[in-house]
C-alpha atoms as a PDB file:
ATOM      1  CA  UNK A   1       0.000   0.000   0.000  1.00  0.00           C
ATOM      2  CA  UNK A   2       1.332   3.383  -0.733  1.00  0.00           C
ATOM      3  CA  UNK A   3       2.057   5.511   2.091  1.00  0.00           C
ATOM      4  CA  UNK A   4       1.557   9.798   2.040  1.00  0.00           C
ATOM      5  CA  UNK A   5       4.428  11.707   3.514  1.00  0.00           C
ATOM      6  CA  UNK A   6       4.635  12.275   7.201  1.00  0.00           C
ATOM      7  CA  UNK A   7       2.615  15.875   6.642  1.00  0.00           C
ATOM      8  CA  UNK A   8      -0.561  15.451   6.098  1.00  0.00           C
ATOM      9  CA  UNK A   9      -2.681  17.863   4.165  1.00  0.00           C
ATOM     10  CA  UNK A  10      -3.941  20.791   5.555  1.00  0.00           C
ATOM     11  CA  UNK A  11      -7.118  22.023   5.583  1.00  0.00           C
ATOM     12  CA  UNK A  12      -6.046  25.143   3.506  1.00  0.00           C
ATOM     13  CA  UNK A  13      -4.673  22.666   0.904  1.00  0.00           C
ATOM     14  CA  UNK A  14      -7.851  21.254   1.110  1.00  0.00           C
ATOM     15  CA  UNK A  15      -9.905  23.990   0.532  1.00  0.00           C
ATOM     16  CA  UNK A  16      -7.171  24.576  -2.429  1.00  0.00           C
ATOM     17  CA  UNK A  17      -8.103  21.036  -4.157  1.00  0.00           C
ATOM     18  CA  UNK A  18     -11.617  21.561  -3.441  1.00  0.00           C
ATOM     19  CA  UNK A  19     -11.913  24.673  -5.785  1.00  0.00           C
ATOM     20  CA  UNK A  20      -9.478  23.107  -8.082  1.00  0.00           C
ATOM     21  CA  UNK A  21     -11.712  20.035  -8.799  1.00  0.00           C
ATOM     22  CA  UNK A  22     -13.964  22.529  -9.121  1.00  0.00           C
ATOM     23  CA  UNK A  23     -12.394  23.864 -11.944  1.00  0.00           C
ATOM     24  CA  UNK A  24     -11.376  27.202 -10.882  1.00  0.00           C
ATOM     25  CA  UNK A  25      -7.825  29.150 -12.209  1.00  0.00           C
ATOM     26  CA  UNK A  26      -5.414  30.094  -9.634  1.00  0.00           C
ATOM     27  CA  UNK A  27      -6.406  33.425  -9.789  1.00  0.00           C
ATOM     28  CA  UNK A  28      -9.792  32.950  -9.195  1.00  0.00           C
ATOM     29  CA  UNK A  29      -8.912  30.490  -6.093  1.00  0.00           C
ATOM     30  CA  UNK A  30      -6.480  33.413  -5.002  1.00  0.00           C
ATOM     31  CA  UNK A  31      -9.961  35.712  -5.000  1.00  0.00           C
ATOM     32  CA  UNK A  32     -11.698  32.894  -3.533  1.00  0.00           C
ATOM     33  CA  UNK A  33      -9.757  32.480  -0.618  1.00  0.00           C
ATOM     34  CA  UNK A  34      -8.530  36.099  -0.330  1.00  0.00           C
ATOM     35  CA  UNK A  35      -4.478  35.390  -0.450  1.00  0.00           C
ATOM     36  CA  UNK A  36      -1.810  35.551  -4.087  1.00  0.00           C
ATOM     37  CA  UNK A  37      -1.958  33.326  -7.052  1.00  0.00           C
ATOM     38  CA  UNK A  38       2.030  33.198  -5.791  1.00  0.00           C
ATOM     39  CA  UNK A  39       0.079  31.390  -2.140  1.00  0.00           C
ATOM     40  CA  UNK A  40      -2.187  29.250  -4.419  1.00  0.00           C
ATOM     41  CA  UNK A  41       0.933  27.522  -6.641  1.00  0.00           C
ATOM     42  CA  UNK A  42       2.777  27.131  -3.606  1.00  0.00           C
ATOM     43  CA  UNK A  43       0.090  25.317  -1.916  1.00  0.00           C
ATOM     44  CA  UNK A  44      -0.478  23.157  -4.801  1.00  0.00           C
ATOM     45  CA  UNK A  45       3.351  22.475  -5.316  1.00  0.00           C
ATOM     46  CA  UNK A  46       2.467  21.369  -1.675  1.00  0.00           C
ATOM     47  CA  UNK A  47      -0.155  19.164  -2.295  1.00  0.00           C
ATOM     48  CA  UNK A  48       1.578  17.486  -5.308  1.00  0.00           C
ATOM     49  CA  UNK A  49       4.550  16.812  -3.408  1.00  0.00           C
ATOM     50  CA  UNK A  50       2.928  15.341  -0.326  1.00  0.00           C
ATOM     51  CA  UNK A  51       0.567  12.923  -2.251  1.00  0.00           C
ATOM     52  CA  UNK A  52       3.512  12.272  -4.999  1.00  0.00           C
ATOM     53  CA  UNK A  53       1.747  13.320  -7.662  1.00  0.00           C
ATOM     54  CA  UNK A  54       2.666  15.909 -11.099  1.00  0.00           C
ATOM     55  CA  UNK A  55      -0.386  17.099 -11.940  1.00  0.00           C
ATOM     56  CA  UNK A  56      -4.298  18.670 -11.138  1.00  0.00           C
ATOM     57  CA  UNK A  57      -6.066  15.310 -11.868  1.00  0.00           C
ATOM     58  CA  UNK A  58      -3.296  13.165 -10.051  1.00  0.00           C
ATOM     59  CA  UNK A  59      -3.908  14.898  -6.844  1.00  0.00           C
ATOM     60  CA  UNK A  60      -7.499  14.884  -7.068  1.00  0.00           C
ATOM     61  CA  UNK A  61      -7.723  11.293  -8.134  1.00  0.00           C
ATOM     62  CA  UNK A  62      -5.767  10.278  -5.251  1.00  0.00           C
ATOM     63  CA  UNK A  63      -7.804  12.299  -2.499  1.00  0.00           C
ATOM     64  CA  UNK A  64     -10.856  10.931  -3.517  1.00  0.00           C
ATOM     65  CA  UNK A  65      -9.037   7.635  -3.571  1.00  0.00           C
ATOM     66  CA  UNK A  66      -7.148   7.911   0.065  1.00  0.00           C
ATOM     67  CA  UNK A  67     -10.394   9.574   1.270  1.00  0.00           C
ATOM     68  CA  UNK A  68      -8.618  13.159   2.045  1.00  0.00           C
ATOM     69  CA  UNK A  69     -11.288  15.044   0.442  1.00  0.00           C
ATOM     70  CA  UNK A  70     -15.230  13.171  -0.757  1.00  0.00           C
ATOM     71  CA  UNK A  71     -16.222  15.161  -4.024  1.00  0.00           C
END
């Protein structure tokens, strides 16, 4: 079974996948949750690095499939 790193996601980088699955730009996330489109990427770079993952639909394939986040 594959582990996750030793941090687990926060619940700011959850509210950052949330809007992404929603389909929202980084800007519009940045609006969203009132902080930079700089704060959004590094968030994501965040995300993708704690679930080992490259891309959008990597990350949220894998936290509806380790049950981080239910869509």
């Amino acid at each position: 079974m594959e582990k996750l790193t030793n941090h687990p996601i926060t619940e700011r980088e959850k509210e950052v996948i949330s809007l992404i699955y929603k389909g929202l730009t980084y800007n519009e996330i940045a609006d969203n949750l009132i902080i930079s489109p700089a704060t959004v990427r590094k968030h994501t770079e965040n995300i993708y690095r704690k679930l080992s993952v490259h891309n959008k639909v990597e990350a949220i394939h894998k936290c509806i499939e380790k049950k981080i986040l239910k869509f």
